[in-house]
PDB file of N, CA and C in Angstrom:
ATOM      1  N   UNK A   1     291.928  63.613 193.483  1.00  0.00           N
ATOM      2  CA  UNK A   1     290.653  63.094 193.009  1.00  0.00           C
ATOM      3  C   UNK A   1     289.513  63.440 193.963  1.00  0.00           C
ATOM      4  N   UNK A   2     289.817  63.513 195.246  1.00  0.00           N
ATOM      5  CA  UNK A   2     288.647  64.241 196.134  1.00  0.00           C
ATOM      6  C   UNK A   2     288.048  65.368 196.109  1.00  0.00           C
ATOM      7  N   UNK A   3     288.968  66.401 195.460  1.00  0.00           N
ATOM      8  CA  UNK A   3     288.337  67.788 194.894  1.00  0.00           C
ATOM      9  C   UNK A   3     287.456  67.613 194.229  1.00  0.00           C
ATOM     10  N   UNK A   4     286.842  66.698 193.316  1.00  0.00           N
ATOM     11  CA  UNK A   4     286.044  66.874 192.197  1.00  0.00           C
ATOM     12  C   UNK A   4     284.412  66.549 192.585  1.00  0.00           C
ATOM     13  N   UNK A   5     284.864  65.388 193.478  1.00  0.00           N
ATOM     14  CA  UNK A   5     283.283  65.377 194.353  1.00  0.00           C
ATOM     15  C   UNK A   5     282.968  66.151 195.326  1.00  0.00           C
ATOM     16  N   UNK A   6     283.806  67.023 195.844  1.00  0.00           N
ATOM     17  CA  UNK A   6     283.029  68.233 196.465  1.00  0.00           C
ATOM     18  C   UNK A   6     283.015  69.456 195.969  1.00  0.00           C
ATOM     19  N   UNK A   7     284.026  69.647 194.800  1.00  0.00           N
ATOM     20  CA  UNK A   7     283.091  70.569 193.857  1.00  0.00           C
ATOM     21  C   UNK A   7     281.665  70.356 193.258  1.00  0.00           C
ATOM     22  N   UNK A   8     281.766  68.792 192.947  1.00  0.00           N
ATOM     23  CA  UNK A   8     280.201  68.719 192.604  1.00  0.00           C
ATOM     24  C   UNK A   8     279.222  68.776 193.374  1.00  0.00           C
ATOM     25  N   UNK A   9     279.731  68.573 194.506  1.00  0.00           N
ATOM     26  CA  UNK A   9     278.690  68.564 195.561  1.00  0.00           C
ATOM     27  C   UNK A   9     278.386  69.912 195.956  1.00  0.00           C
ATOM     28  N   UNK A  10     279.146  70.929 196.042  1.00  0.00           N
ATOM     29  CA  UNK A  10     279.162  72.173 196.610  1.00  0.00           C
ATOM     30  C   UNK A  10     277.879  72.963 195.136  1.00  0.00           C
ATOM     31  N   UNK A  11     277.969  72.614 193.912  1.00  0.00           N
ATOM     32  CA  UNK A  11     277.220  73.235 192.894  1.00  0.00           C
ATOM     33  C   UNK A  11     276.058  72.356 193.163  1.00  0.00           C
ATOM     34  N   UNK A  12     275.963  71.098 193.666  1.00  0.00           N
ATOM     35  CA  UNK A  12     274.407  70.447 193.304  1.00  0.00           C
ATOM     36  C   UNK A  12     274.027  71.430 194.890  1.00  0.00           C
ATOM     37  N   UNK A  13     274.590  71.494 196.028  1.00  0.00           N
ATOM     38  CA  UNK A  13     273.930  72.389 197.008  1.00  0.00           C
ATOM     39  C   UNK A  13     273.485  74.153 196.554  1.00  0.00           C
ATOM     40  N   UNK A  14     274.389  74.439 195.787  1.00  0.00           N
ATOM     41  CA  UNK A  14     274.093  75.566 195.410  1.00  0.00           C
ATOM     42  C   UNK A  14     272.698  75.696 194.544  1.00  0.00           C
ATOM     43  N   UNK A  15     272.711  74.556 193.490  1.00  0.00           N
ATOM     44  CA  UNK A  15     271.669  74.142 192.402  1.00  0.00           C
ATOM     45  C   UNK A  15     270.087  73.947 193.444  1.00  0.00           C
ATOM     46  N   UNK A  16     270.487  73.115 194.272  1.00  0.00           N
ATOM     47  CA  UNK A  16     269.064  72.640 195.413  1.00  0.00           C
ATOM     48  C   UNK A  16     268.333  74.427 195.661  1.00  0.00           C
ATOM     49  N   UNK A  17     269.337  75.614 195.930  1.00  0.00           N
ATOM     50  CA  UNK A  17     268.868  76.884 196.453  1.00  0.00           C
ATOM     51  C   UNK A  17     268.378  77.580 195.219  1.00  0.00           C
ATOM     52  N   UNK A  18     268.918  77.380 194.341  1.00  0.00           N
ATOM     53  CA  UNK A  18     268.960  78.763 193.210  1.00  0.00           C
ATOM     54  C   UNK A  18     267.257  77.755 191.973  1.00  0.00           C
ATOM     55  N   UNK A  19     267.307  76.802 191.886  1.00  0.00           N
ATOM     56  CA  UNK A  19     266.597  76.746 190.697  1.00  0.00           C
ATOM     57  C   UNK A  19     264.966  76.546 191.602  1.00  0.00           C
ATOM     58  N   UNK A  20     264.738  76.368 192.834  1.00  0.00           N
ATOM     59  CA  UNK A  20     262.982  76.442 193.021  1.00  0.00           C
ATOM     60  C   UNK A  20     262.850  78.260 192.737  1.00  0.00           C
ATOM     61  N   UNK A  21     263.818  78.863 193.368  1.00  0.00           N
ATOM     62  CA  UNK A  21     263.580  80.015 193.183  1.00  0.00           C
ATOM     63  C   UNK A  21     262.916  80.814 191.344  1.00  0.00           C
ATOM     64  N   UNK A  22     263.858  80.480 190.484  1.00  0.00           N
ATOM     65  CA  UNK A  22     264.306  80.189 189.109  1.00  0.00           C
ATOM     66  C   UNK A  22     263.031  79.841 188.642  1.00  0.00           C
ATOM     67  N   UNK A  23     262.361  79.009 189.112  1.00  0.00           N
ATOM     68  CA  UNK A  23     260.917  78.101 188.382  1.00  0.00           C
ATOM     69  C   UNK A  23     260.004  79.177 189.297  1.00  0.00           C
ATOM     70  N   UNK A  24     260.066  79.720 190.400  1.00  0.00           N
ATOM     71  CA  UNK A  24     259.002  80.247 191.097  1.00  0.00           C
ATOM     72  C   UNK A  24     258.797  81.632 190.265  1.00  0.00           C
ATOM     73  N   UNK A  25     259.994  82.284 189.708  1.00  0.00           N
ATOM     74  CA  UNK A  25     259.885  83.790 189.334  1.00  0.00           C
ATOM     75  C   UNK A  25     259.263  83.306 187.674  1.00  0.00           C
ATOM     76  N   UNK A  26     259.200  81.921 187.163  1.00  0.00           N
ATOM     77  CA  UNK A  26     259.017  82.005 185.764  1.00  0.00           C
ATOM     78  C   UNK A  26     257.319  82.096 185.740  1.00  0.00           C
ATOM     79  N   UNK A  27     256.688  81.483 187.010  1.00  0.00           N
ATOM     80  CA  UNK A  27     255.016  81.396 186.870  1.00  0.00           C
ATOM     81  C   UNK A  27     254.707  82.661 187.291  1.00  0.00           C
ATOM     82  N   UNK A  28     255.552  83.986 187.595  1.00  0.00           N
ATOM     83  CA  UNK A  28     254.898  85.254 187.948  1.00  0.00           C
ATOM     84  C   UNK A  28     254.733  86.374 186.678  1.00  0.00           C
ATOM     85  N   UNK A  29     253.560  86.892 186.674  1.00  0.00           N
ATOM     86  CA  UNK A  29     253.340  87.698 185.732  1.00  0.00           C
ATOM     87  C   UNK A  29     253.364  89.368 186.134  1.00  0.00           C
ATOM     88  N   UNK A  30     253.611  90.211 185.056  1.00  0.00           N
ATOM     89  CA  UNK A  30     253.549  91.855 185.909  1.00  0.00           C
ATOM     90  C   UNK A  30     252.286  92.411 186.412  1.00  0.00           C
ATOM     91  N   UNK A  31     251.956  92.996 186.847  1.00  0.00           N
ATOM     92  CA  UNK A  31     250.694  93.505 187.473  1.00  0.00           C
ATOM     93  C   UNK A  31     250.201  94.290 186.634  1.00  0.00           C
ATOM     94  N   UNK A  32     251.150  95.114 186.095  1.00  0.00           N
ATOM     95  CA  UNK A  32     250.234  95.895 184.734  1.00  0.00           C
ATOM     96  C   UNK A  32     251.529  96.342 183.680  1.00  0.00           C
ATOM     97  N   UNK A  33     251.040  96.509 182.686  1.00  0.00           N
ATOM     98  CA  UNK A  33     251.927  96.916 181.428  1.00  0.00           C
ATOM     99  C   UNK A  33     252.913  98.135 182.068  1.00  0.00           C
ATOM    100  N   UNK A  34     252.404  99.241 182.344  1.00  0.00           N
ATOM    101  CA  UNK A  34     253.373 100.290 183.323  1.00  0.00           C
ATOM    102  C   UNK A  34     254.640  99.447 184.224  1.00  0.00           C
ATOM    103  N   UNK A  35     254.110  98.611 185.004  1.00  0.00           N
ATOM    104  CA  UNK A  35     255.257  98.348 185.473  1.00  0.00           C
ATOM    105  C   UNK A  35     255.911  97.114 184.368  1.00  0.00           C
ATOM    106  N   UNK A  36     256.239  96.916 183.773  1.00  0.00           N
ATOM    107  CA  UNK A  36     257.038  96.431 182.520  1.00  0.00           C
ATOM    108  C   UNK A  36     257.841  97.329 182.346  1.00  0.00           C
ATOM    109  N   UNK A  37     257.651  99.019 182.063  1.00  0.00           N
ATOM    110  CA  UNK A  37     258.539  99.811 181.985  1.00  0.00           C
ATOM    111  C   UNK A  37     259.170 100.007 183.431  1.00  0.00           C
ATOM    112  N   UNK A  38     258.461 100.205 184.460  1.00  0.00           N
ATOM    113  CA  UNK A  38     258.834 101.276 185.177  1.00  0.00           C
ATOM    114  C   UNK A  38     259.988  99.645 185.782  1.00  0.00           C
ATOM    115  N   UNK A  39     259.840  98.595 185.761  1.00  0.00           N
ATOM    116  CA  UNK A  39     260.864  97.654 186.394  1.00  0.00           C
ATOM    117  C   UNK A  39     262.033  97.448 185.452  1.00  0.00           C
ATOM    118  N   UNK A  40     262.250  98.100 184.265  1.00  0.00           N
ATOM    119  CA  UNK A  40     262.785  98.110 183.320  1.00  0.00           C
ATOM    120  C   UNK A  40     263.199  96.965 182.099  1.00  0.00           C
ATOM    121  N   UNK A  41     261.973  96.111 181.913  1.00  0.00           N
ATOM    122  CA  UNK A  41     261.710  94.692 181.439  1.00  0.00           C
ATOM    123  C   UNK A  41     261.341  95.534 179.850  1.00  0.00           C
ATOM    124  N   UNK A  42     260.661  97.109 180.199  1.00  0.00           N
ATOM    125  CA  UNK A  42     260.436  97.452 178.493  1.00  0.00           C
ATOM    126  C   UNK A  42     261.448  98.673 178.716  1.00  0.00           C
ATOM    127  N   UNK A  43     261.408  99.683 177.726  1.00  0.00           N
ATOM    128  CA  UNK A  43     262.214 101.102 177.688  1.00  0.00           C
ATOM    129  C   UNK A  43     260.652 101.529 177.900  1.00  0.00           C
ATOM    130  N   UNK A  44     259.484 101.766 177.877  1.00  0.00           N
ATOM    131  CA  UNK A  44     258.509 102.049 177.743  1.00  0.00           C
ATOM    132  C   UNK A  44     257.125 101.096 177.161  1.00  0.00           C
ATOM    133  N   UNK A  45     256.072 101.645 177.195  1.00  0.00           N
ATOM    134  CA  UNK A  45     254.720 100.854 176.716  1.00  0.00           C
ATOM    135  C   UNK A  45     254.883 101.156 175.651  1.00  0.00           C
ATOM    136  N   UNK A  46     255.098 100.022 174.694  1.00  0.00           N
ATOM    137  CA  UNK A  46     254.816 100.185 172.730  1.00  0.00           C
ATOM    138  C   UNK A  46     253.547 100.916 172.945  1.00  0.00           C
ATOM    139  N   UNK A  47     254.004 101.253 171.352  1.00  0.00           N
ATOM    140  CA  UNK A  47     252.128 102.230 170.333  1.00  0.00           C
ATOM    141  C   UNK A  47     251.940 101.115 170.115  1.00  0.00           C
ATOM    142  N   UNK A  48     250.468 100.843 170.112  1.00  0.00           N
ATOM    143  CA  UNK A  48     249.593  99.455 169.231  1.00  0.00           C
ATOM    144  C   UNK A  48     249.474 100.544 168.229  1.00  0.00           C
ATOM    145  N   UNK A  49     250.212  99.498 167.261  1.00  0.00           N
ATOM    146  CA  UNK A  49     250.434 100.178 165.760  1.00  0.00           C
ATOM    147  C   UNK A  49     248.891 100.721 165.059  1.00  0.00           C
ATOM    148  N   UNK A  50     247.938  99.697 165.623  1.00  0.00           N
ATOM    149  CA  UNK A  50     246.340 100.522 165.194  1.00  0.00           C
ATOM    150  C   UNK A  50     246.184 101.494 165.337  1.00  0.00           C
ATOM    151  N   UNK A  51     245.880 101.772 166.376  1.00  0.00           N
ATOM    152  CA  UNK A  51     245.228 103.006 167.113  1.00  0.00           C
ATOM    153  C   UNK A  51     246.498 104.139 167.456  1.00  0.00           C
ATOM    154  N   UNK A  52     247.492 103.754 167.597  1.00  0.00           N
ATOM    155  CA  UNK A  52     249.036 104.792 167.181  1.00  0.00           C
ATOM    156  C   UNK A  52     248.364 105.218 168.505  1.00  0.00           C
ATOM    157  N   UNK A  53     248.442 104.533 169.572  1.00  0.00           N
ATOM    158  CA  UNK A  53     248.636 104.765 171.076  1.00  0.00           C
ATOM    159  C   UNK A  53     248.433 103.946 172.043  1.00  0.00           C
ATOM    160  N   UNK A  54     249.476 104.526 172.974  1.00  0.00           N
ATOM    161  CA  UNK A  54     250.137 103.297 174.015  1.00  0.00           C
ATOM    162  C   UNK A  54     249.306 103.047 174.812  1.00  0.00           C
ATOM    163  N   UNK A  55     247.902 103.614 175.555  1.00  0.00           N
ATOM    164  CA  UNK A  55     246.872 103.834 176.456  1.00  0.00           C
ATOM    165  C   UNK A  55     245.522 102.916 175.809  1.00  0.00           C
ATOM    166  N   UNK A  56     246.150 102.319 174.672  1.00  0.00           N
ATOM    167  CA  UNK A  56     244.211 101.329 174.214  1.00  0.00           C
ATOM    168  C   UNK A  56     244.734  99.699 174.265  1.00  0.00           C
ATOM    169  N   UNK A  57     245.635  99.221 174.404  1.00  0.00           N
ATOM    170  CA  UNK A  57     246.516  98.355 174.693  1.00  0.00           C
ATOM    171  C   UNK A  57     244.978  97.376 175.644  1.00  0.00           C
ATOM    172  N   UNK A  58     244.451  95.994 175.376  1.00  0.00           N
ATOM    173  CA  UNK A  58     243.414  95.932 176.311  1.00  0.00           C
ATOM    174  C   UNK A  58     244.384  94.606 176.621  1.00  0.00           C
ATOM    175  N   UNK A  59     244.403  94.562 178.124  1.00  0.00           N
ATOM    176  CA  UNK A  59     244.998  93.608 178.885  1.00  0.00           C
ATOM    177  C   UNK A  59     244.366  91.718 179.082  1.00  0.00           C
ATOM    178  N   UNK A  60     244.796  90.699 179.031  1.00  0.00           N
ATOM    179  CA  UNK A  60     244.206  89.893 179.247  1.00  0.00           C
ATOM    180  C   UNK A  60     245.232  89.133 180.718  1.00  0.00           C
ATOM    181  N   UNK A  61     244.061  88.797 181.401  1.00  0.00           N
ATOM    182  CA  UNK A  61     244.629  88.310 183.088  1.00  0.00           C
ATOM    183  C   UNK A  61     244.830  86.932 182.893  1.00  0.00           C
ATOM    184  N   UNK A  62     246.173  86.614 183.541  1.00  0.00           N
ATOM    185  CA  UNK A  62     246.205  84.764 183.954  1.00  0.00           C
ATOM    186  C   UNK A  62     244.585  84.255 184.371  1.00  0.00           C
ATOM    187  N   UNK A  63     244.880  82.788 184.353  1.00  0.00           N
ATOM    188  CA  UNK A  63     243.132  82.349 185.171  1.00  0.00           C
ATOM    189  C   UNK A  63     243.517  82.389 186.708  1.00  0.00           C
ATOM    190  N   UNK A  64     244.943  82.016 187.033  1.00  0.00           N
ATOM    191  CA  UNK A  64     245.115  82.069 188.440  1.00  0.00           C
ATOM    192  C   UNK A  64     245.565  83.863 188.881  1.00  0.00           C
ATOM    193  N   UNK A  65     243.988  84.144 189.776  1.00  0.00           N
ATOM    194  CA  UNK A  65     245.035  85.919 189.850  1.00  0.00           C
ATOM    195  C   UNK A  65     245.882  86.189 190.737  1.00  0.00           C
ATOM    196  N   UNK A  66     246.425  84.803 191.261  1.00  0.00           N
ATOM    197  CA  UNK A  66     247.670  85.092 192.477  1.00  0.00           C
ATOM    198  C   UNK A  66     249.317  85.398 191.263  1.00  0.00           C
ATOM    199  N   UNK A  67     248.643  84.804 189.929  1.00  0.00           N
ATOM    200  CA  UNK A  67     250.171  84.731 189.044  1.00  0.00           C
ATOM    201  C   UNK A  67     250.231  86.276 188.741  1.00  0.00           C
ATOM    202  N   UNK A  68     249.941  87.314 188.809  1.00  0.00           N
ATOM    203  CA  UNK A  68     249.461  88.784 188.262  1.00  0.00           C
ATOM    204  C   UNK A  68     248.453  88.996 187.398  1.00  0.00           C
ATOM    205  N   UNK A  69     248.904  90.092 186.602  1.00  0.00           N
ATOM    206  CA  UNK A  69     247.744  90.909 186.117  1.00  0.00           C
ATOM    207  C   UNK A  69     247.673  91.157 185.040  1.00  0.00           C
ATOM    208  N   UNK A  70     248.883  90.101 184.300  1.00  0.00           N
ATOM    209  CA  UNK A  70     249.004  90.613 183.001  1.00  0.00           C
ATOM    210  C   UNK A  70     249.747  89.311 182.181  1.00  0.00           C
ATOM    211  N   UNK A  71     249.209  88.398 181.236  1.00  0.00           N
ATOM    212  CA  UNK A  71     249.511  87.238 180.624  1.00  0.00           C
ATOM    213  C   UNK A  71     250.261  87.673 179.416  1.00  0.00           C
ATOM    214  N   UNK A  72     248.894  88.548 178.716  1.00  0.00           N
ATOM    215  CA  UNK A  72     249.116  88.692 177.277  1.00  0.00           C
ATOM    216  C   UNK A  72     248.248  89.862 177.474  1.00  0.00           C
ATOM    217  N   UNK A  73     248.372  90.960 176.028  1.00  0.00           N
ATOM    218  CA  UNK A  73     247.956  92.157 175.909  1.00  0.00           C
ATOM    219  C   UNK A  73     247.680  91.424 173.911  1.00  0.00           C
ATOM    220  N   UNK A  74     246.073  92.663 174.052  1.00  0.00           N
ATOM    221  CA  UNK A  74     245.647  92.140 172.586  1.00  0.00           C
ATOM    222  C   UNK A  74     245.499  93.754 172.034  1.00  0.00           C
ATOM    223  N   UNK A  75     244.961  94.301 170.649  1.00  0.00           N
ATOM    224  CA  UNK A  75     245.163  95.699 170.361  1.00  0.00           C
ATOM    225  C   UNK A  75     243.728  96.109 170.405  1.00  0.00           C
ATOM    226  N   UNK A  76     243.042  97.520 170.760  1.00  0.00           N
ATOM    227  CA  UNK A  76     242.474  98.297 171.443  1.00  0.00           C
ATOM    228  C   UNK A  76     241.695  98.628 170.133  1.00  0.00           C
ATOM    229  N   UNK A  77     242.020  98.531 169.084  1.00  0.00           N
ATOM    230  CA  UNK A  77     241.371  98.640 167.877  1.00  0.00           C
ATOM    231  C   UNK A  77     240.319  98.516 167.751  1.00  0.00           C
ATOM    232  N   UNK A  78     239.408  99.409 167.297  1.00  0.00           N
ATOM    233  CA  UNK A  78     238.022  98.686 166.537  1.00  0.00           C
ATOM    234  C   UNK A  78     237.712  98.546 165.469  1.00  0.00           C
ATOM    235  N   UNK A  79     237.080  97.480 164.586  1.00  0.00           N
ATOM    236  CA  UNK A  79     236.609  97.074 163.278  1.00  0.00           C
ATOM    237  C   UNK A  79     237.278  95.724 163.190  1.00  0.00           C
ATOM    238  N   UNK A  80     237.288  95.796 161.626  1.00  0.00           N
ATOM    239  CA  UNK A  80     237.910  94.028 161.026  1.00  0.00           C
ATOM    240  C   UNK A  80     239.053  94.677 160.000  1.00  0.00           C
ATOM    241  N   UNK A  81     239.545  93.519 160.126  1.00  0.00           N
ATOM    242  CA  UNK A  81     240.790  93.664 158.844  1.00  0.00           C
ATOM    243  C   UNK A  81     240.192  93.447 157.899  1.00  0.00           C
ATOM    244  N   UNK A  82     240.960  93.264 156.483  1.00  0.00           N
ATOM    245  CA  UNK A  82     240.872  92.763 155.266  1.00  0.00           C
ATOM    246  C   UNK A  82     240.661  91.036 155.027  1.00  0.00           C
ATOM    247  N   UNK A  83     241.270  90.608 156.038  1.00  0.00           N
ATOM    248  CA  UNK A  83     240.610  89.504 156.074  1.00  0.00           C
ATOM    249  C   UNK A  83     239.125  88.746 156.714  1.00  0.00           C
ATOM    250  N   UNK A  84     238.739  89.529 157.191  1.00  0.00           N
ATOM    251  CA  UNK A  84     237.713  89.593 158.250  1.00  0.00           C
ATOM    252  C   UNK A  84     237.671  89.176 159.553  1.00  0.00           C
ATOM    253  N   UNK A  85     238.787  89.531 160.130  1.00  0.00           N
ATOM    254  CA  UNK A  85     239.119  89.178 161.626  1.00  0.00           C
ATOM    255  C   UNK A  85     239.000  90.182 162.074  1.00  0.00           C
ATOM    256  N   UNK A  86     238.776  90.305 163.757  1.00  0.00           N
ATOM    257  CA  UNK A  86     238.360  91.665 164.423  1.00  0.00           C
ATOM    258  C   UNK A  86     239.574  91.842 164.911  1.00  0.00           C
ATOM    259  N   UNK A  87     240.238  93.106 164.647  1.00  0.00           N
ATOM    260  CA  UNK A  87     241.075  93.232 165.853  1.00  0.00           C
ATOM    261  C   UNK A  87     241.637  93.361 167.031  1.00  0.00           C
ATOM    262  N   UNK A  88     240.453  93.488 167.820  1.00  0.00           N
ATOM    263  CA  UNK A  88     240.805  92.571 168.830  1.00  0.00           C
ATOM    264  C   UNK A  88     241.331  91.644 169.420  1.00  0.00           C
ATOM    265  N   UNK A  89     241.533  91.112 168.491  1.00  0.00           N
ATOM    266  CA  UNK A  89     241.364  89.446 168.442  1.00  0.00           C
ATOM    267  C   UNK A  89     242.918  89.143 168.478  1.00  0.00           C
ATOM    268  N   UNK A  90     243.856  90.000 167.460  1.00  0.00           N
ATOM    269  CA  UNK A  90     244.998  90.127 167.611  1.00  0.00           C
ATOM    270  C   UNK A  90     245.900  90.236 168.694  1.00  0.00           C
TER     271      UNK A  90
END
C-alpha cells in the first residue's frame, strides 16, 4: 500500500515541472506566418483563396507584443462580397 502514495507523489512532482511550462508555451504566438512553416506547425503558407496567393495574407498582432507577432491572419483581398462585407474583414 506504500507504493501508491509515492507513485502519486512522484507524478504530482513531475506535474509541479511540466504544466507552468505547458500554460507558458500556450500564451506564445509565432513571429510571422513563415515561421509556422519553416517550425513545421504548417506544410507551408495557405493561398488566401481570394487573391489565389500566399504573400497578401494581412497579419493581425496580439495587444501584448512580448506574446509575438502573429494572433490571427485576415485575407488581403480588396472589395465587398455579395453580402456587403469587406473582405478584409474576413
Amino acid at each position: 500500500m506504500i507504493e501508491l502514495p509515492v507513485v502519486m507523489a512522484i507524478i504530482a512532482l513531475l506535474l509541479t515541472l511540466a504544466i507552468p511550462r505547458y500554460f507558458g508555451s500556450l500564451e506564445r504566438y509565432p513571429e510571422s506566418l513563415e515561421a509556422l512553416a519553416s517550425e513545421k506547425y504548417l506544410r507551408k503558407v495557405p493561398v488566401d483563396p481570394l487573391t489565389e496567393s500566399a504573400a497578401t495574407w494581412v497579419v493581425v498582432a496580439p495587444e501584448d507584443p512580448q506574446k509575438g507577432g502573429v494572433v490571427d491572419v485576415k485575407s488581403g483581398a480588396q472589395g465587398k462580397a455579395s453580402d456587403g462585407s469587406v473582405y478584409a474583414e474576413w
